[in-house]
Protein backbone atom coordinates (compact mmCIF):
# COMPACT_ATOMS: atom_id res chain seq x y z
CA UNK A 1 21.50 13.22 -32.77
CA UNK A 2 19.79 15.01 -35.89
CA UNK A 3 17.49 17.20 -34.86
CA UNK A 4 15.34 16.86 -37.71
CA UNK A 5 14.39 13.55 -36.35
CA UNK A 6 13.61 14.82 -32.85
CA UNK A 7 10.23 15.35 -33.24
CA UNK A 8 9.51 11.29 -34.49
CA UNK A 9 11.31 10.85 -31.46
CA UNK A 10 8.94 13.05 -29.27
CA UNK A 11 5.78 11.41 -30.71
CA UNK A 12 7.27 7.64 -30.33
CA UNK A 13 8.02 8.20 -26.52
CA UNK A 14 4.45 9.75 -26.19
CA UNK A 15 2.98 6.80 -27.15
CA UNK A 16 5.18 4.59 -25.72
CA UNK A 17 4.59 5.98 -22.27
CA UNK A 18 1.16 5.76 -22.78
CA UNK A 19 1.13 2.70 -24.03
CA UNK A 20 3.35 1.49 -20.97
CA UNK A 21 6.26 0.51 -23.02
CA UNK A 22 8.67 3.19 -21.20
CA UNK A 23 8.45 2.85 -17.26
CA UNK A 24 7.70 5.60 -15.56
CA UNK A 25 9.41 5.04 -11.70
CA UNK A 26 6.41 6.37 -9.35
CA UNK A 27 6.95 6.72 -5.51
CA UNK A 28 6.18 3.71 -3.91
CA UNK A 29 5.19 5.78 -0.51
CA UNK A 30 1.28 5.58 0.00
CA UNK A 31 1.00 7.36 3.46
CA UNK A 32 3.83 8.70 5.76
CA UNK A 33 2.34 9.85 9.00
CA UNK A 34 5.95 11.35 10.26
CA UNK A 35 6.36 11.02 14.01
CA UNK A 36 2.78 11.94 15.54
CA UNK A 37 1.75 11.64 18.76
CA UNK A 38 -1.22 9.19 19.45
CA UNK A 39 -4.56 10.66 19.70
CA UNK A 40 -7.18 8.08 20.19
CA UNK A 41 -10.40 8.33 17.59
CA UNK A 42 -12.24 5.23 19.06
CA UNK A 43 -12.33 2.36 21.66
CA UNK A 44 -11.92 -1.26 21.06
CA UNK A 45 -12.76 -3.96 24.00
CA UNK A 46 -9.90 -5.80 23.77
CA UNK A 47 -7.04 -6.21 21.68
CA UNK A 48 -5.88 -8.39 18.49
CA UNK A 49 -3.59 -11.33 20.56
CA UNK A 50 0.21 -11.27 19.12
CA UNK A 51 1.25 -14.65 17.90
CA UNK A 52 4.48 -14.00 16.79
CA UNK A 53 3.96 -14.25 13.23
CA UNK A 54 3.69 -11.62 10.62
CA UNK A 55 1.13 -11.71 7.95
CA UNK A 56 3.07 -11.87 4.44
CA UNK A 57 2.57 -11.97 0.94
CA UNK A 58 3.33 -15.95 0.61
CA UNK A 59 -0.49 -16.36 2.37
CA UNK A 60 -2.70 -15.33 4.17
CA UNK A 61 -3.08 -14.65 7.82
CA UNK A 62 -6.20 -15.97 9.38
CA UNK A 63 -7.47 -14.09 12.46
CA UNK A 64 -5.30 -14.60 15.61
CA UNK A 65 -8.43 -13.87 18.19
CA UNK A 66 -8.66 -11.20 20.74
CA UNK A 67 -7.14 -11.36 24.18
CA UNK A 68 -7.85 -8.83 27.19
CA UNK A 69 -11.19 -8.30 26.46
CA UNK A 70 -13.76 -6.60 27.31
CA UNK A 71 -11.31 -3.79 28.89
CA UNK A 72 -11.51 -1.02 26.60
CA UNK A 73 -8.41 0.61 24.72
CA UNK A 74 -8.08 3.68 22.48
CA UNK A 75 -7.16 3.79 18.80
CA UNK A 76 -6.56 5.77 16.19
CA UNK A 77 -7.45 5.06 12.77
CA UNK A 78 -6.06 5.89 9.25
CA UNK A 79 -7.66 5.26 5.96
CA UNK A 80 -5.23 5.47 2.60
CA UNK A 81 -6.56 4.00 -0.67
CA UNK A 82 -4.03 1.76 -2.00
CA UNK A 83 -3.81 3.73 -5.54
CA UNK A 84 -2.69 1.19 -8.28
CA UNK A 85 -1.07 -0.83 -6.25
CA UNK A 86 -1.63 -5.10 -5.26
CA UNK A 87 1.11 -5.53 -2.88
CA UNK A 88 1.51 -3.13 0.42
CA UNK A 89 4.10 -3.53 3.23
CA UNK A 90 2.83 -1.47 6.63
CA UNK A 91 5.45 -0.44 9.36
CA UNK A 92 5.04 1.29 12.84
CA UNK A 93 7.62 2.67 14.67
CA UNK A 94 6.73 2.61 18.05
CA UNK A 95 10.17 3.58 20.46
CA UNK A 96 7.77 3.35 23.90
CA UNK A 97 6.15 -0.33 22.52
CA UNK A 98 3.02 0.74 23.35
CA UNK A 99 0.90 0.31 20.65
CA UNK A 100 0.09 -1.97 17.91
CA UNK A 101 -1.31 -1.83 14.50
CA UNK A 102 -3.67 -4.18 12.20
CA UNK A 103 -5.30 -4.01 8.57
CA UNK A 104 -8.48 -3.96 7.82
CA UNK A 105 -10.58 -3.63 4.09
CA UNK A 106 -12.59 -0.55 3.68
CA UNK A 107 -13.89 -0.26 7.47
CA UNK A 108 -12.84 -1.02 10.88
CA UNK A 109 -15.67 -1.55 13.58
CA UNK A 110 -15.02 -3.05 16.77
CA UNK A 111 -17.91 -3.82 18.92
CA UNK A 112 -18.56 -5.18 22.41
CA UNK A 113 -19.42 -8.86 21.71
CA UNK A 114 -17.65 -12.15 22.56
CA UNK A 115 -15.69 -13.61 20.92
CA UNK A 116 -14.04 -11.50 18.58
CA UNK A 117 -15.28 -8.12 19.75
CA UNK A 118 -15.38 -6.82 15.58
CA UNK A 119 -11.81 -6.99 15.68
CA UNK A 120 -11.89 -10.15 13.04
CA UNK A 121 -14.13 -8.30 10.50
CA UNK A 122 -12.54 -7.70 7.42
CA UNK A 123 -9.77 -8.25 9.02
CA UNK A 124 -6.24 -8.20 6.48
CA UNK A 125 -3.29 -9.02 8.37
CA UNK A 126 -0.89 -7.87 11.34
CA UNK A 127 2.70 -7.65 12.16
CA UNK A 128 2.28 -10.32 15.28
CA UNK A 129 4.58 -8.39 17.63
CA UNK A 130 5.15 -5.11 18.84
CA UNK A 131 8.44 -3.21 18.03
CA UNK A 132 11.28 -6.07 18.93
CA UNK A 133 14.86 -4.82 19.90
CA UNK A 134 14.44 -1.20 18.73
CA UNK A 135 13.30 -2.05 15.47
CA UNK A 136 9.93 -1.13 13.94
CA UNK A 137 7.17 -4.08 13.73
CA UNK A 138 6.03 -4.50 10.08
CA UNK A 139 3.93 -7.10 8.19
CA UNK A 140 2.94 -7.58 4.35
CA UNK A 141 -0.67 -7.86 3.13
CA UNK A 142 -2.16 -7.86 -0.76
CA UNK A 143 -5.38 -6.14 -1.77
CA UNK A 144 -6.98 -4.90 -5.38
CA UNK A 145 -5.38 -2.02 -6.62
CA UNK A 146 -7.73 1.06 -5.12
CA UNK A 147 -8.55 -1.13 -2.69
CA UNK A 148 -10.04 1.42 0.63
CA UNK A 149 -7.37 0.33 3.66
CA UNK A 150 -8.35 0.88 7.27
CA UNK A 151 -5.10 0.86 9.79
CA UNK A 152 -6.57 1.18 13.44
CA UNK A 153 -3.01 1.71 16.10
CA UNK A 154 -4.24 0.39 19.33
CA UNK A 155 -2.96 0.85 22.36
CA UNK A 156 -1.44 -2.62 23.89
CA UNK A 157 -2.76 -1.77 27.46
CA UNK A 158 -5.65 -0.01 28.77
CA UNK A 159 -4.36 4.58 28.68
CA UNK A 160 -0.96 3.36 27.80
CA UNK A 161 -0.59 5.39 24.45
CA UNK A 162 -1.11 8.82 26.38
CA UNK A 163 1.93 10.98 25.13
CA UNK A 164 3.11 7.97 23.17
CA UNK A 165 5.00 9.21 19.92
CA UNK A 166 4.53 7.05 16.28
CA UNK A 167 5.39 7.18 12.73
CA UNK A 168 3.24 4.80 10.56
CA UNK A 169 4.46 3.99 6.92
CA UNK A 170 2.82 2.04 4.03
CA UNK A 171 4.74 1.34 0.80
CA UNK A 172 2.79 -0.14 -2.34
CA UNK A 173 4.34 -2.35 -5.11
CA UNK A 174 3.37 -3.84 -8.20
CA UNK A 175 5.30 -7.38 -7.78
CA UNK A 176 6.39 -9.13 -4.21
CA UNK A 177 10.11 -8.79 -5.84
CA UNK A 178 9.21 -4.88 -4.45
CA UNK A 179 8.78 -3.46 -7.96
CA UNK A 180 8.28 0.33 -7.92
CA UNK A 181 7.32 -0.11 -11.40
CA UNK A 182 4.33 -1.33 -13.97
CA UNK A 183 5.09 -4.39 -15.36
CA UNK A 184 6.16 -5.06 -19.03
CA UNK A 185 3.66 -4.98 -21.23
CA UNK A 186 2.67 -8.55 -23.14
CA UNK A 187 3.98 -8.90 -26.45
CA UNK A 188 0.56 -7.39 -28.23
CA UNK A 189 1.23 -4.05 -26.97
CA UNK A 190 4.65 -4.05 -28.83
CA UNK A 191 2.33 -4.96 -31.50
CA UNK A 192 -0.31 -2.19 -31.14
CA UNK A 193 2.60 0.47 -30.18
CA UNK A 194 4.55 -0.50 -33.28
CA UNK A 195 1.57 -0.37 -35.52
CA UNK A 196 0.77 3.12 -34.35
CA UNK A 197 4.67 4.18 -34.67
CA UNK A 198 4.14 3.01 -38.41
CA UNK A 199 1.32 4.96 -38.75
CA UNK A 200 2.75 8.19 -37.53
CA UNK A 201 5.71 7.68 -39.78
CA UNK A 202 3.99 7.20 -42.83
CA UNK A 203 1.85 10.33 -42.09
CA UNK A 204 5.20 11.97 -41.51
CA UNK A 205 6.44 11.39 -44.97
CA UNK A 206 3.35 11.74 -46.73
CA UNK A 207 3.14 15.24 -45.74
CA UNK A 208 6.92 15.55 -46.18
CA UNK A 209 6.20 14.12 -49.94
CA UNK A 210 2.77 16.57 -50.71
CA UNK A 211 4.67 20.00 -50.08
CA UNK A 212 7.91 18.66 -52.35
């Protein structure tokens, strides 16, 4: 390449990047709790009932009601803000299957109150099992992008996550095809980014032309 044209080069992928024509691959990786052990920061009366079927992106979930309630289990909750990203998928490994973990926007506030004990309000989605056949339980759910997301991990029976080890993980996307990626821009940004290379250009050679 001639260097001489490096620096039209330089200021074209500026604005392209800002412009969003160039992808810029970002981490998909919103939280990563590594392998913690549970340390209950609350008590629920009762727990969310597993139906068997995990909440996904094709629709959504409604509330699967509460089941050994009013006995009171711990939790411990995590809050992650879901950055830029529409499309997060939520997985808990869970080796002793003790616990179990739900989504919740911006709060989580379980009370003790038939029928649904708090557990349905703003309620997002769940995987609908625990960890099956040594594999972890996982389920989809889609917010705004910043949205504030509450993820309460509940023990499954009354003092049975004491000494319990977990990893909780929550990727983000851009698409459901798992896109780490912005999408393309629509054609008027080619437009508007083409307009502006023009413009730099002619700049370019009008001061090349004034010190001739």
């Amino acid at each position: 390449m001639n260097k001489s044209n490096w620096p039209i080069l330089q200021s074209w992928l500026t604005i392209s990047t800002l412009f969003g024509l160039v992808p810029v691959a970002q981490s998909a990786v919103i939280f990563d709790s590594g392998y913690v052990p549970f340390s209950a920061t609350g008590t629920q009366f009762g727990r969310i009932a597993r139906d068997g079927v995990a909440s996904d992106w094709a629709e959504t979930k409604m509330f699967p009601g509460v089941t050994g309630a009013p006995t009171q289990r711990g939790y411990e909750s995590f809050s992650i803000n879901a950055g830029p990203y529409s499309w997060l998928q939520i997985q808990l490994d869970d080796p002793n299957i003790a616990l179990f973990v739900s989504a919740y926007l911006n709060s989580y506030t379980p009370v003790n109150t038939a029928p649904n004990y708090g557990l349905n309000v703003n309620y997002l989605g769940d995987p609908g099992n625990s960890e099956l056949f040594d594999l972890p339980s996982f389920f989809q759910i889609r917010v705004a992008p910043n949205s504030r997301i509450v993820l309460p991990v509940n023990e499954i029976n009354p003092g049975g996550g004491a000494g319990t080890i977990f990893s909780l993980l929550v990727e983000g996307f851009y698409g459901p095809d798992y896109s780490e990626v912005p999408p393309v821009p629509e054609p008027s940004s080619f437009v508007l980014i083409s307009s502006a290379g023009a413009v730099i250009l002619a700049w370019r050679s009008r001061r090349r032309g004034a010190r001739k």
